[in-house]
C-alpha atoms as a PDB file:
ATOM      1  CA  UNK A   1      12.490 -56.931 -56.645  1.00  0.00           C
ATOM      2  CA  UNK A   2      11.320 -56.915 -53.257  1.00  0.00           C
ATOM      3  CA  UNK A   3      12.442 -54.785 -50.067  1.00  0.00           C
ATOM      4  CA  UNK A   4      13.152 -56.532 -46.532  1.00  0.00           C
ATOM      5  CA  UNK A   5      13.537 -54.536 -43.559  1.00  0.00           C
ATOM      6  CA  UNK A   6      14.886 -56.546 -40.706  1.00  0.00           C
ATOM      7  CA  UNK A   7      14.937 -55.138 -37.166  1.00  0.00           C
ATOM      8  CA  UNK A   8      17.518 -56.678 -35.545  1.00  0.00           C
ATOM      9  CA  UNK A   9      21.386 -56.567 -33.887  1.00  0.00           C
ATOM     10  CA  UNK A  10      23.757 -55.358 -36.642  1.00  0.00           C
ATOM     11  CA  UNK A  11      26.585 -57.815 -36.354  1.00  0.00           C
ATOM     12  CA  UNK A  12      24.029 -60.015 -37.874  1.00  0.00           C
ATOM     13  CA  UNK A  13      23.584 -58.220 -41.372  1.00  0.00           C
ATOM     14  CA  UNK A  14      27.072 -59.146 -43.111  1.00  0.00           C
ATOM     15  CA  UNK A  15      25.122 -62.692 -43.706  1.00  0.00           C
ATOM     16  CA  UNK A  16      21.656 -61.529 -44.462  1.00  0.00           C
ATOM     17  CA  UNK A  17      22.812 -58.613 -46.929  1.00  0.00           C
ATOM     18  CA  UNK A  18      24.512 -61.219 -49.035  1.00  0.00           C
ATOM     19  CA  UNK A  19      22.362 -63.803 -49.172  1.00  0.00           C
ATOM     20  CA  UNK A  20      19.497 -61.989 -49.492  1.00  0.00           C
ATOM     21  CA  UNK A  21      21.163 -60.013 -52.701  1.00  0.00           C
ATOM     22  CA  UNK A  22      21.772 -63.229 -53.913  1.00  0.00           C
ATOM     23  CA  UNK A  23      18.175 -63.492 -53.961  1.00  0.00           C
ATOM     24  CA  UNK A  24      16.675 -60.756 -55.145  1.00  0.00           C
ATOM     25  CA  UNK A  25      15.966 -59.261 -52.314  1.00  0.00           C
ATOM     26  CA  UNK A  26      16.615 -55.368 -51.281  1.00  0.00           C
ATOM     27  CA  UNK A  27      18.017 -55.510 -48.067  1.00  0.00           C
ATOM     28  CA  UNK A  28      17.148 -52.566 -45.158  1.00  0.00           C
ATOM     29  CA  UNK A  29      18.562 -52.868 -41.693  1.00  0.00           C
ATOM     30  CA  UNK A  30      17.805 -51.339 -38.607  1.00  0.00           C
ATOM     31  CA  UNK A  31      19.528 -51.286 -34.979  1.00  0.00           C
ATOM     32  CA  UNK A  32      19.332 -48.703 -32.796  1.00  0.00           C
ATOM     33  CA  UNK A  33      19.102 -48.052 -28.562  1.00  0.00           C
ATOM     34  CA  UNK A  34      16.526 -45.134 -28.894  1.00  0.00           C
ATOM     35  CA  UNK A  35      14.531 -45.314 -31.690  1.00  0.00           C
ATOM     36  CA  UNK A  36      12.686 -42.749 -33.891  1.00  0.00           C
ATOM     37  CA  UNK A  37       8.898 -43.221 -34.507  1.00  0.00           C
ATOM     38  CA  UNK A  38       9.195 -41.413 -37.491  1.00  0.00           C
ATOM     39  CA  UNK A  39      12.649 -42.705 -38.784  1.00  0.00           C
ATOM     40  CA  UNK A  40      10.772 -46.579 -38.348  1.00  0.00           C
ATOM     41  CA  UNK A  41       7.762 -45.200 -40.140  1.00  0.00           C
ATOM     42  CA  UNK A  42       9.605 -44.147 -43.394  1.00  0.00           C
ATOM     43  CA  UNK A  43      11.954 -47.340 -43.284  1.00  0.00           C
ATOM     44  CA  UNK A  44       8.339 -49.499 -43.515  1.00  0.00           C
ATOM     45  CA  UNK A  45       6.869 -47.162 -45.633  1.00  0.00           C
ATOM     46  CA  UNK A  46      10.084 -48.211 -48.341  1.00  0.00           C
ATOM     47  CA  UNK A  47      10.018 -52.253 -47.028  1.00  0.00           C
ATOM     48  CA  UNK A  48       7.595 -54.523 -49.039  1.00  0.00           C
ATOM     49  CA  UNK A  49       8.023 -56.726 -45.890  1.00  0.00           C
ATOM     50  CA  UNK A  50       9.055 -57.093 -42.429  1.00  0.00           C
ATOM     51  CA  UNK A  51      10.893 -59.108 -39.859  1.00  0.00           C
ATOM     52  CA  UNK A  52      11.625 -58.200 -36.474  1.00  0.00           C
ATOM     53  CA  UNK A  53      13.948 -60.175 -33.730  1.00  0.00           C
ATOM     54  CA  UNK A  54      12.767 -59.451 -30.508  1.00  0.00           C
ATOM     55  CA  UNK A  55      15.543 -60.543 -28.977  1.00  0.00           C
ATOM     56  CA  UNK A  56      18.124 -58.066 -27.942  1.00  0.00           C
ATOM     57  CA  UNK A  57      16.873 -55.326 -29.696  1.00  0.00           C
ATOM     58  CA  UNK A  58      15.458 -52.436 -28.589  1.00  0.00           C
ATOM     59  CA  UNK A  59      11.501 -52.973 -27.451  1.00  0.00           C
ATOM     60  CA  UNK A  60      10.314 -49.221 -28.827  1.00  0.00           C
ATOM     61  CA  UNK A  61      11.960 -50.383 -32.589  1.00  0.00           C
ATOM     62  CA  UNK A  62       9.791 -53.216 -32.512  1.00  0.00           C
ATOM     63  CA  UNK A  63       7.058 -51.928 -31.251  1.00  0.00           C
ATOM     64  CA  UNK A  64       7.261 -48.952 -33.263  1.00  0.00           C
ATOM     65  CA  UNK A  65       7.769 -51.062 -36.535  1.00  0.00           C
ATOM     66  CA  UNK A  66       4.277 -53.035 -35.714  1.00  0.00           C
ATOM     67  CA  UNK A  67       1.915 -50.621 -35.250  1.00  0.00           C
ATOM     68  CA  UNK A  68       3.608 -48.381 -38.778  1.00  0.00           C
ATOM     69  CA  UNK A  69       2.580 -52.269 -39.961  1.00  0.00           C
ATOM     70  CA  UNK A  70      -0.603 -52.343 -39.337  1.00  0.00           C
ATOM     71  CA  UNK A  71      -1.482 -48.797 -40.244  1.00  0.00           C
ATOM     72  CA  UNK A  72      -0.169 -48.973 -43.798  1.00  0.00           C
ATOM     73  CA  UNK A  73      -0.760 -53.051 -44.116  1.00  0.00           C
ATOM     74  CA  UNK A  74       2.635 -53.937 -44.641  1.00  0.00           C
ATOM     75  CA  UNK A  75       3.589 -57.913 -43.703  1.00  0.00           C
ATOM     76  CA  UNK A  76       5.752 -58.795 -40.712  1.00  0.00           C
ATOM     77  CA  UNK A  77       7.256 -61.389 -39.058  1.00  0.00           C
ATOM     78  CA  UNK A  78       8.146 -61.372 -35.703  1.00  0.00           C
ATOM     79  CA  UNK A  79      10.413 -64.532 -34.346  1.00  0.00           C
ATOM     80  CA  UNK A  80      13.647 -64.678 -31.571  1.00  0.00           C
ATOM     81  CA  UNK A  81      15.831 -66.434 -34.056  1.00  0.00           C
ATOM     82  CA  UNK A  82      15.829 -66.367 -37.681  1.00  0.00           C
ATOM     83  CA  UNK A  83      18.574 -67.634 -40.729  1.00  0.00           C
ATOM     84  CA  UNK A  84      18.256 -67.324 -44.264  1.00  0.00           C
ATOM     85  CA  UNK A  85      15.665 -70.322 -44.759  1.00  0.00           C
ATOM     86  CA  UNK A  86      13.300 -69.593 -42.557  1.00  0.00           C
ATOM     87  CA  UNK A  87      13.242 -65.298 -44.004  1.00  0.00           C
ATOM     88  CA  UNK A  88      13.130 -66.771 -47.433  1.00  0.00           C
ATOM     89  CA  UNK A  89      10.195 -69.298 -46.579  1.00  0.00           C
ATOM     90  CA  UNK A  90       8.231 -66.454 -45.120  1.00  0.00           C
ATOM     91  CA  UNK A  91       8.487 -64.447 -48.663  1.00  0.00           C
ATOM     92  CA  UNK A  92       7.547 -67.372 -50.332  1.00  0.00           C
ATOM     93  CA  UNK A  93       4.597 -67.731 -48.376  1.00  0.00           C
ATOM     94  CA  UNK A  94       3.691 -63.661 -48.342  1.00  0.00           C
ATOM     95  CA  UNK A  95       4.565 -63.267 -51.896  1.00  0.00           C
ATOM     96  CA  UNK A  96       3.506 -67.007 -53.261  1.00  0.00           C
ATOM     97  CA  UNK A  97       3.922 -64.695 -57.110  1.00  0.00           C
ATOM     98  CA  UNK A  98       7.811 -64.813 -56.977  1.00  0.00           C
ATOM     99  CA  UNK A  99       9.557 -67.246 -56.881  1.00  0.00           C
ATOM    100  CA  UNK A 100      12.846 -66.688 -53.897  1.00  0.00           C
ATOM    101  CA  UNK A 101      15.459 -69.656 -54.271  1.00  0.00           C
ATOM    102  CA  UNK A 102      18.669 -69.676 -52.712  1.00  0.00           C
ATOM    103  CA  UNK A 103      21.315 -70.115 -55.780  1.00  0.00           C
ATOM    104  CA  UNK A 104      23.000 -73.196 -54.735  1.00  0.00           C
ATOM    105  CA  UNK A 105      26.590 -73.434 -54.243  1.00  0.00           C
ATOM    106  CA  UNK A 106      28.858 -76.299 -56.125  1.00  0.00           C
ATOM    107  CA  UNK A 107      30.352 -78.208 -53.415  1.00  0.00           C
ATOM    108  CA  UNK A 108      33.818 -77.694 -53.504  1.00  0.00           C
ATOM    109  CA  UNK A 109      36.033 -80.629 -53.214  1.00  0.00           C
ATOM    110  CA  UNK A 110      38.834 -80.256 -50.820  1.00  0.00           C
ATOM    111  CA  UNK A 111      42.421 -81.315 -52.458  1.00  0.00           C
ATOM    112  CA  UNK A 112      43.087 -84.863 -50.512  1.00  0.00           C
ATOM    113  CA  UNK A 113      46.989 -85.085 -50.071  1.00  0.00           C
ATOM    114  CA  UNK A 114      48.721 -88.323 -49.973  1.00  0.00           C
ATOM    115  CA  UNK A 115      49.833 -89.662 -46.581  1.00  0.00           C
ATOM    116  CA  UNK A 116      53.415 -88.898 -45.829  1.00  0.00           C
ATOM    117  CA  UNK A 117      55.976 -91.267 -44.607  1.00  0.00           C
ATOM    118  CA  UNK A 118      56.012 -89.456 -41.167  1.00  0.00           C
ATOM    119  CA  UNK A 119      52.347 -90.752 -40.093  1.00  0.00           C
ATOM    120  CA  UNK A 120      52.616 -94.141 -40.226  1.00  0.00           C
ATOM    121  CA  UNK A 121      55.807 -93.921 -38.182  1.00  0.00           C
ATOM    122  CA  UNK A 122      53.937 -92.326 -35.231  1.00  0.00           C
ATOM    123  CA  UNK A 123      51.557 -94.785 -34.995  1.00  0.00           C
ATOM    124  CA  UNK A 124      53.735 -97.500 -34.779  1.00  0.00           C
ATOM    125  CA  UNK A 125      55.931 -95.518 -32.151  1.00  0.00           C
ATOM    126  CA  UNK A 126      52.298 -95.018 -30.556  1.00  0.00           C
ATOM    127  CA  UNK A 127      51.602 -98.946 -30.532  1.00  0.00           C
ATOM    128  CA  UNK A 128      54.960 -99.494 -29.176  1.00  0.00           C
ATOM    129  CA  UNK A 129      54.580 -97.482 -26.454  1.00  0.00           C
ATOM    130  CA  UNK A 130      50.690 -98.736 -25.745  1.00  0.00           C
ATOM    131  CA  UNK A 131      52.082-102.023 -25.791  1.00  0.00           C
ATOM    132  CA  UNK A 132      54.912-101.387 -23.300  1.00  0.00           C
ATOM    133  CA  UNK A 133      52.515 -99.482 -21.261  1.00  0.00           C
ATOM    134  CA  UNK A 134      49.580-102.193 -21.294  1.00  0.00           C
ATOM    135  CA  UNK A 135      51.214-105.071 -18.997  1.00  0.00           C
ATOM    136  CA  UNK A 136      52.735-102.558 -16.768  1.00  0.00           C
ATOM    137  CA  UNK A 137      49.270-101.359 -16.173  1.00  0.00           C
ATOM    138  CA  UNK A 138      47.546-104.454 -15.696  1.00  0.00           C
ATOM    139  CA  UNK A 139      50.408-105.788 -13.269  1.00  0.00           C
ATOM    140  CA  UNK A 140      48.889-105.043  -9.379  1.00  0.00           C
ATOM    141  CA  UNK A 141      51.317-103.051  -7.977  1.00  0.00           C
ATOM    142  CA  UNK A 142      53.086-103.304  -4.473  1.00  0.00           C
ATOM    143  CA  UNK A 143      54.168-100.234  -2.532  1.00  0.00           C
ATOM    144  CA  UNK A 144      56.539-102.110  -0.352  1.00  0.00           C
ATOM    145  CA  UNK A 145      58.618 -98.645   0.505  1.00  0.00           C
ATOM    146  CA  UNK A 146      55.397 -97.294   2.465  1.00  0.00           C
ATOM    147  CA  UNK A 147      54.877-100.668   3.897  1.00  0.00           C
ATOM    148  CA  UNK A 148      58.293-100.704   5.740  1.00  0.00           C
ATOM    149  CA  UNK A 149      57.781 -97.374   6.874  1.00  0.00           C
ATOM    150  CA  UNK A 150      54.053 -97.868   8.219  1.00  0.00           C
ATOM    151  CA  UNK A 151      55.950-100.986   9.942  1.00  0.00           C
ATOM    152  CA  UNK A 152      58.122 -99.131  11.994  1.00  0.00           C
ATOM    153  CA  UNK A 153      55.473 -96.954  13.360  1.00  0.00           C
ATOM    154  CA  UNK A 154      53.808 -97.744  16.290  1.00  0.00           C
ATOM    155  CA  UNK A 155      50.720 -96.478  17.688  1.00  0.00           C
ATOM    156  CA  UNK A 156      49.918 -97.668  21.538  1.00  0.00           C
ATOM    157  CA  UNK A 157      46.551 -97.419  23.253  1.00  0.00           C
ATOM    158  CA  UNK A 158      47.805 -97.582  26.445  1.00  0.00           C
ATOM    159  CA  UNK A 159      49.556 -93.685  26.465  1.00  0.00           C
ATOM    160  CA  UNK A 160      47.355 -91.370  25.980  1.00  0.00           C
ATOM    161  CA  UNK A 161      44.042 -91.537  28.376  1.00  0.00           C
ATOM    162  CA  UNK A 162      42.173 -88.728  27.689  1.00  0.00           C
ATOM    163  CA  UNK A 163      39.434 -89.535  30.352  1.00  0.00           C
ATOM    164  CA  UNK A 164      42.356 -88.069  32.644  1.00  0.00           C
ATOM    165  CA  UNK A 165      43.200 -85.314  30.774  1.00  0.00           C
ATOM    166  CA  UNK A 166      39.971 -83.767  30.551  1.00  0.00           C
ATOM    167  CA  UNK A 167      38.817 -84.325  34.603  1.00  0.00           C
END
């Protein structure tokens, strides 16, 4: 059984920890906003491999976690965005020995219901009113109110001269 430590935001883990279980993998997390050399150190130190998100995690943790990497020549993997495919393609490459497979799930059939007597009433009550609706649409309308009143106003030229107002 192997031993992951991932470097990365902790409302992430809830999905990792379980698949990765599922696995066979040992799962070790770390998030924190001021990291300790020495706390990173022993966390590689137990963690067969690596991954670090360097994406809105703290840059000393990742940092940190490289260089304990390369000084006791532990793998890592450092990416922005990760899932469960890509981490278990990695181990398969770094450890091509074991064999990591995601278990797959049975699909689970969802319980179809019969139609009800209620839906095919709506759509006919939705036909009737589309086909109501339709030839009032497509009539052209006449706004003969506005017309009568636009009629009865009158606009003249002739009273306003604004070339004497102005002087």
């Amino acid at each position: 059984m192997k031993t992951l430590l991932v470097i990365e935001e902790a409302k992430y883990w809830g999905d990792l920890q379980t698949l990765l279980s599922k696995v066979g993998v040992t799962f070790l997390g770390f998030d924190k906003k001021t990291p300790n050399r020495s706390e990173i150190n022993q966390l590689v130190a137990k963690a067969d491999f690596v991954i670090m998100r360097n994406r809105n995690v703290a840059h000393h943790s990742v940092r940190f976690a490289k260089e304990a990497c390369k000084m006791t020549g532990t793998p890592f993997w450092i990416s922005s965005n990760f899932g469960i495919e890509t981490i278990i393609n990695k181990l398969n490459e770094t450890f091509p020995s074991e064999n990591f497979m995601l278990p797959k799930s049975p699909n689970k059939s969802l319980k179809k219901y019969p139609k009800t007597q209620n839906e095919p009433q709506k759509i006919l009550q939705e036909t009737i009113k589309r086909q109501v609706l339709q030839p009032y649409l497509k009539t052209k309308k006449k706004n003969l109110p506005l017309k009568k009143v636009l009629a009865q106003v009158k606009i003249d030229d002739d009273d306003i001269d604004f070339g004497k107002l102005f002087k």
